[in-house]
Protein backbone atom coordinates (compact mmCIF):
# COMPACT_ATOMS: atom_id res chain seq x y z
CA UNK A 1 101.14 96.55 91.24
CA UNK A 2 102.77 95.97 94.53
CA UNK A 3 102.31 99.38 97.05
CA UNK A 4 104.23 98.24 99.95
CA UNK A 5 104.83 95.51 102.19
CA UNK A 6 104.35 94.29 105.27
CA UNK A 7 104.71 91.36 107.84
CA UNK A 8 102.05 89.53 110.03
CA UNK A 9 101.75 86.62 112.39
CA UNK A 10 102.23 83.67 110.33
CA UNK A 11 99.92 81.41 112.87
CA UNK A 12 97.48 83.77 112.15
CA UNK A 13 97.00 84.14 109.12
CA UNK A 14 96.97 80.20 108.65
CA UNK A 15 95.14 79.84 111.59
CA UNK A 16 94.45 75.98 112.39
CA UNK A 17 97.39 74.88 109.78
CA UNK A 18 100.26 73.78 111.35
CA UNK A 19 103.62 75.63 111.14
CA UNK A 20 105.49 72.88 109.72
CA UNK A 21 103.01 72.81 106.69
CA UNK A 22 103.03 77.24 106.01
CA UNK A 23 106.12 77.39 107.09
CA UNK A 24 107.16 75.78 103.36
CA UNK A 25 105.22 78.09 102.07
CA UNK A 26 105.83 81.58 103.96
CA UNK A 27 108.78 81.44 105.67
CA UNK A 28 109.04 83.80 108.93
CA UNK A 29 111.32 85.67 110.05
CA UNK A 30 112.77 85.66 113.99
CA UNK A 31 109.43 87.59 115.32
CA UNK A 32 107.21 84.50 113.49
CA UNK A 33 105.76 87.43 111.07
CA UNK A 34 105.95 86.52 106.66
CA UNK A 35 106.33 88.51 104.21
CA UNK A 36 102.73 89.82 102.48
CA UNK A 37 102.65 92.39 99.42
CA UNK A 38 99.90 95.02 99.25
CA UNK A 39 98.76 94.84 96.22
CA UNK A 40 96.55 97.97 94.30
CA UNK A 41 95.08 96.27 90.61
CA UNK A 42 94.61 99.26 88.09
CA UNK A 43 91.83 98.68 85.37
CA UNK A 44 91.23 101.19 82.28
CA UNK A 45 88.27 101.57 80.60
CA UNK A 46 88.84 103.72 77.49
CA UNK A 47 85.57 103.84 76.02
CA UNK A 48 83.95 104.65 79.30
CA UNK A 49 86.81 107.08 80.29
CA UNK A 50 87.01 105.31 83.66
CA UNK A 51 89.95 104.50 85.59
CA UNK A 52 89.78 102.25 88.49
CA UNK A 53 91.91 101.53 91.83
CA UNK A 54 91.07 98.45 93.81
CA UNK A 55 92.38 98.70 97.14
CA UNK A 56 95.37 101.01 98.26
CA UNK A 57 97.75 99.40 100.33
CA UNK A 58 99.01 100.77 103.79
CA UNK A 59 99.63 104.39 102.89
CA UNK A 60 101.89 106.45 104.79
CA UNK A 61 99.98 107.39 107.94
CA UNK A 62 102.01 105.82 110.10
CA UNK A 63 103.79 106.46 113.80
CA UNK A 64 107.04 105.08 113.99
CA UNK A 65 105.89 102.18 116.53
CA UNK A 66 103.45 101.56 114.45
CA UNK A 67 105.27 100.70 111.40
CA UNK A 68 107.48 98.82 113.17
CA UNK A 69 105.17 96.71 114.86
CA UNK A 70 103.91 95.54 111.71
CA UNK A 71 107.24 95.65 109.39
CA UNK A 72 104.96 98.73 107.15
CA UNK A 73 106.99 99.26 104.14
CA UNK A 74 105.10 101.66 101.74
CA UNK A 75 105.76 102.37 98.46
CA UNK A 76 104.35 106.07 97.97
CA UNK A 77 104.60 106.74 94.49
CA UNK A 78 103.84 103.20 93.01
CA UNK A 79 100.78 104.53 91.34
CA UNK A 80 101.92 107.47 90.95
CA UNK A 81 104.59 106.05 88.50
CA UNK A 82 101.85 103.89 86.74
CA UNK A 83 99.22 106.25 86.15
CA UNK A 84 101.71 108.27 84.53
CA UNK A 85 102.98 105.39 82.37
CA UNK A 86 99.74 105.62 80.46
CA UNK A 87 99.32 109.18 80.43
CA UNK A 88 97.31 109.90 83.65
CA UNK A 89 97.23 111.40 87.19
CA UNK A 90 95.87 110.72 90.47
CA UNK A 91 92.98 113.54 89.79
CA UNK A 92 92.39 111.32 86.44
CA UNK A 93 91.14 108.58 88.70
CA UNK A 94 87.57 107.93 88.61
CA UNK A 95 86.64 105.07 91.12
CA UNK A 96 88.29 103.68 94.01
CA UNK A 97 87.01 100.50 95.02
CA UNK A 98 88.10 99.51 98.78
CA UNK A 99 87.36 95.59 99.28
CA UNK A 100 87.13 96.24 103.17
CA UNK A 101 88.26 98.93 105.16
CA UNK A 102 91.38 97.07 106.59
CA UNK A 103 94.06 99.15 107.43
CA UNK A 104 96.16 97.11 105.10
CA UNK A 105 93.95 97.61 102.07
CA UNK A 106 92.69 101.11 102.27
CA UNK A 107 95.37 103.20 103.64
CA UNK A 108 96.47 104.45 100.52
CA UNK A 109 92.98 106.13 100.41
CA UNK A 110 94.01 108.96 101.83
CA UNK A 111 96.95 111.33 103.61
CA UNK A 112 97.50 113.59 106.13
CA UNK A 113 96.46 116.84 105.20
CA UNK A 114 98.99 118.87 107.64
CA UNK A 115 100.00 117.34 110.75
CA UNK A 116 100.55 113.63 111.58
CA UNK A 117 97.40 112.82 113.56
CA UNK A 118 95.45 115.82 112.35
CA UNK A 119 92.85 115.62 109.35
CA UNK A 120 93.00 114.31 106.63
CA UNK A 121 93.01 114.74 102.42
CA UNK A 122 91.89 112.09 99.56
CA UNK A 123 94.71 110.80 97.19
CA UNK A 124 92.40 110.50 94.77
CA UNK A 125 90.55 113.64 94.75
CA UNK A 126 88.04 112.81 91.64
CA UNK A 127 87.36 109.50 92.51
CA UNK A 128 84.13 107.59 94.02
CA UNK A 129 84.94 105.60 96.56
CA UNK A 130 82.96 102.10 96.66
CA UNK A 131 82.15 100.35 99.99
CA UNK A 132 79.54 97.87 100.65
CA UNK A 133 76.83 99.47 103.29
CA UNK A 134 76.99 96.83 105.36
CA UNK A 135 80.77 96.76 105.97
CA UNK A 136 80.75 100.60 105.96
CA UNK A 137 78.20 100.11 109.42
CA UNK A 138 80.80 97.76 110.68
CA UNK A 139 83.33 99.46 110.09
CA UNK A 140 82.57 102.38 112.28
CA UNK A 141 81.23 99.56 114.98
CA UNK A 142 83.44 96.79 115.09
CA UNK A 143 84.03 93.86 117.08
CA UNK A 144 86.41 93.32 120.05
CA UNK A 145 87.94 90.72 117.94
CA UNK A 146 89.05 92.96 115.05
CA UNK A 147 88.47 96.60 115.78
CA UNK A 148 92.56 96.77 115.95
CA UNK A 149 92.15 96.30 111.71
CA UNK A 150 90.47 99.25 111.40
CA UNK A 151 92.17 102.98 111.13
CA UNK A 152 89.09 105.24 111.35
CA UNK A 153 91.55 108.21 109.84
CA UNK A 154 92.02 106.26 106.64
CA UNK A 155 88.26 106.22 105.48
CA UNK A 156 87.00 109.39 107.90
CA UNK A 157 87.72 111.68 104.63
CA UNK A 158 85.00 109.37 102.70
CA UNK A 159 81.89 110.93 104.49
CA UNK A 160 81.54 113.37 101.95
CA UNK A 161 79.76 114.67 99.38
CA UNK A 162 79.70 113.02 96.46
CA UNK A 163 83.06 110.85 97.55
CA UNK A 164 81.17 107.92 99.17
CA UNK A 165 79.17 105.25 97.18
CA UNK A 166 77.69 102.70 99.07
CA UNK A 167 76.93 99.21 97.70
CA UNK A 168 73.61 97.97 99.09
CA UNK A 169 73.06 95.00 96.90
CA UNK A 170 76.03 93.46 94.93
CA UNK A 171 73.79 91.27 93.29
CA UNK A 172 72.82 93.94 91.35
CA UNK A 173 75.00 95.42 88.08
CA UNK A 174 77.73 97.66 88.85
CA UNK A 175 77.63 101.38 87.66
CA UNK A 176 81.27 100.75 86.73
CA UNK A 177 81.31 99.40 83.10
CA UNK A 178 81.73 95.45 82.51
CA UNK A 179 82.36 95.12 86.55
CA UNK A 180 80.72 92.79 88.76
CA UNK A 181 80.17 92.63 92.16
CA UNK A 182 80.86 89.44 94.19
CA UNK A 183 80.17 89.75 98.08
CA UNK A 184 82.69 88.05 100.74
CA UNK A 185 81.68 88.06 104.20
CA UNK A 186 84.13 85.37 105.87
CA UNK A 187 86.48 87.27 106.85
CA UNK A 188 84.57 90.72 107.50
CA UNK A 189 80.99 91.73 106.64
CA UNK A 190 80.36 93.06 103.23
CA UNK A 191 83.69 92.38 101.36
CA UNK A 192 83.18 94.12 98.00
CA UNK A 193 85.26 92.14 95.57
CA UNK A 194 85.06 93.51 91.71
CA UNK A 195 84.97 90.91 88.68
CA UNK A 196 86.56 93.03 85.73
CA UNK A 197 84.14 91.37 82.25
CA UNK A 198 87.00 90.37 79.59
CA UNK A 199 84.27 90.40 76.91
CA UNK A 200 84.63 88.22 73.83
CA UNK A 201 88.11 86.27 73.27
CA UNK A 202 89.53 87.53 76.93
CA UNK A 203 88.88 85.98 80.41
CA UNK A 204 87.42 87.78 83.40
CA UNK A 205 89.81 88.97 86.18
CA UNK A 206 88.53 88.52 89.70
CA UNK A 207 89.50 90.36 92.28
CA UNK A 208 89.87 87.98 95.67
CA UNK A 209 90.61 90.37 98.64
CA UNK A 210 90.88 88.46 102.02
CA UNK A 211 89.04 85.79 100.88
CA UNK A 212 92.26 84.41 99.35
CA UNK A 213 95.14 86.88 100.37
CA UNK A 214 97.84 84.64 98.88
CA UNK A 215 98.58 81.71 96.28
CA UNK A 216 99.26 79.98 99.56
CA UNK A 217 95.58 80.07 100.81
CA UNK A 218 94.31 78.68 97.42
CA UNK A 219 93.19 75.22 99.79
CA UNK A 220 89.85 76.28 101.37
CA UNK A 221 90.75 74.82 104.47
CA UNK A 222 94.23 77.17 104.92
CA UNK A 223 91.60 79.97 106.19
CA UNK A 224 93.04 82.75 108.12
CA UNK A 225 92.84 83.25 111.96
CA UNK A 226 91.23 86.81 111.13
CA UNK A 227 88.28 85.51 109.82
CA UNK A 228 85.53 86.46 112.16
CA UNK A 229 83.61 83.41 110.38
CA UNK A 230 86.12 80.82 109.26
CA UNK A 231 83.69 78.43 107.93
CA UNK A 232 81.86 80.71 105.88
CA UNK A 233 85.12 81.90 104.02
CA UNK A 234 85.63 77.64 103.55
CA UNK A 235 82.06 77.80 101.83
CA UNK A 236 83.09 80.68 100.07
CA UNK A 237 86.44 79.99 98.61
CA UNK A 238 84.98 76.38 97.60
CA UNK A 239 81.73 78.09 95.69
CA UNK A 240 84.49 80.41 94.05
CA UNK A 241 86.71 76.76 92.51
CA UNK A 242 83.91 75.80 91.00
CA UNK A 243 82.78 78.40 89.48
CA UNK A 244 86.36 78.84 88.08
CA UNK A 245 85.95 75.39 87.08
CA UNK A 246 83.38 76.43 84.73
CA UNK A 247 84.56 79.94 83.53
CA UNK A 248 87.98 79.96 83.74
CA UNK A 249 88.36 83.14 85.48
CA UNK A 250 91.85 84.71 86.12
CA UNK A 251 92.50 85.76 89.64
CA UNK A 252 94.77 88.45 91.15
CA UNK A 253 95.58 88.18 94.89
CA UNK A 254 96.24 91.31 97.24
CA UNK A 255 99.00 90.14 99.10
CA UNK A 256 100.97 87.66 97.15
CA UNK A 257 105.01 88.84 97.62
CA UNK A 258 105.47 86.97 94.81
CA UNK A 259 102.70 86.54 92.26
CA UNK A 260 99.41 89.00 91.68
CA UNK A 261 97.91 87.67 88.68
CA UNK A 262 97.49 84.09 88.27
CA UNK A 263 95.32 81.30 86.18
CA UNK A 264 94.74 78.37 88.36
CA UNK A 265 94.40 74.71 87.11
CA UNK A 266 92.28 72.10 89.32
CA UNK A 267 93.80 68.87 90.50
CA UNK A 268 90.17 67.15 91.28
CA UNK A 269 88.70 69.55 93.19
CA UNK A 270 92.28 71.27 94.55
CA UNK A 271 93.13 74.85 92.80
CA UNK A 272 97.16 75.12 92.16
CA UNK A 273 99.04 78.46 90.32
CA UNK A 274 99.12 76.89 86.57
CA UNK A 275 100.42 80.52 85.12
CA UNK A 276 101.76 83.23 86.70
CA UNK A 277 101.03 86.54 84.75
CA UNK A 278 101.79 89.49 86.92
């Protein structure tokens, strides 16, 4: 489901590609931002009683200047309206799984709980909150190059009891039922990125984060200017193809205006949109 929108620097989030090329593909508008969805991908697991959130958009914790910098356009009851179309309620949710702490993908965590710029409150009061370790350490000690992604007041609420669950190896199972963890660290250390298990006669979904924001990043080459380690996200998103090759995986993108849930088909080695199914 789409949460909100907002608009970033087209160069950089095709870094080396040439305008003329993304410029097909995203058009900009007169400040040379496009047009990117958040996207929040709901999973239900009814014999487990789980229900899961994977990432949560911008939120609403924002300054005027702020949101206007960045074109924020939030769409505040988006779950809300969902959870309710199958019976349920934000206390109802059970895990929240934040692929990186990104003000664009975790924002929704949480709101103010009084003032602007005072504390803050989970959405989500029920839920565990999954994080790898490693990007939960750099998180709270960034880099010079992207400390302006990170919002400390959208995860500060996390370091609580029994709220926090930290990821040390995501090579090993999940303790969410029929997920998978697959680790990212192109674009920031520790990207937790959840394979939901279709089981017999249904295909996996996996979850891509940043490592392939859009349809229009499907090349491995189109790698975004916010990567702190470009060529590891080109390793990355090439180990990914193939596997898809072989398994067939559906994919659903967090910040595709357009499409969230795709199959892919391979021309050679190059991954195109074959269906679009969200």
């Amino acid at each position: 489901m789409i949460t909100g929108h907002v608009r970033l620097d087209g160069g950089a989030m095709f870094g080396v590609v040439p305008r003329v090329l993304w410029e097909k593909v995203a058009p900009p508008d007169d400040l040379h931002r496009i047009l990117l969805a958040t996207r929040t991908l709901l999973a239900v697991h009814h014999r487990a009683s789980r229900i899961v959130l994977v990432d949560t958009g911008v939120g609403t914790k924002w300054a005027p200047d702020q949101a206007e910098r960045y074109a924020v356009a939030p769409i505040p009851d988006a779950v809300d309206v969902v959870l309710q179309q199958i019976g349920a309620s934000r206390e109802d949710v059970s895990d929240v799984v934040a692929t990186h702490l990104h003000f664009d993908h975790c924002g929704g965590m949480t709101d103010w709980a009084d003032q602007p710029g005072g504390s803050t409150r989970l959405r989500y009061p029920r839920a565990r909150h999954w994080v790898t370790r490693r990007h939960w350490t750099h998180a709270h000690q960034p880099t010079p190059r992207d400390r302006a992604s990170f919002f400390s007041h959208d995860f500060a609420a996390l370091d609580a009891p029994n709220v926090l669950a930290l990821v040390d190896d995501p090579g090993k199972p999940a303790d969410i039922p029929d997920v998978r963890w697959v680790e990212s660290n192109g674009h920031t250390p520790g990207q937790l990125l959840p394979c939901f298990l279709g089981g017999s006669g249904s295909r996996d979904v996996q979850f891509v984060g940043d490592l392939v924001p859009t349809a229009a990043h499907l090349p491995p080459t189109w790698v975004m200017a916010y990567d702190l380690w470009p060529l590891t996200t080109l390793e990355e998103r090439t180990s990914l193809w193939k596997k898809c090759r072989e398994v067939g995986f559906v994919v659903a993108f967090p910040h595709d205006p357009k499409c969230g849930v795709v199959t892919l088909a391979f021309d050679k080695d190059r991954p195109r949109v074959s269906e679009v199914l969200a």
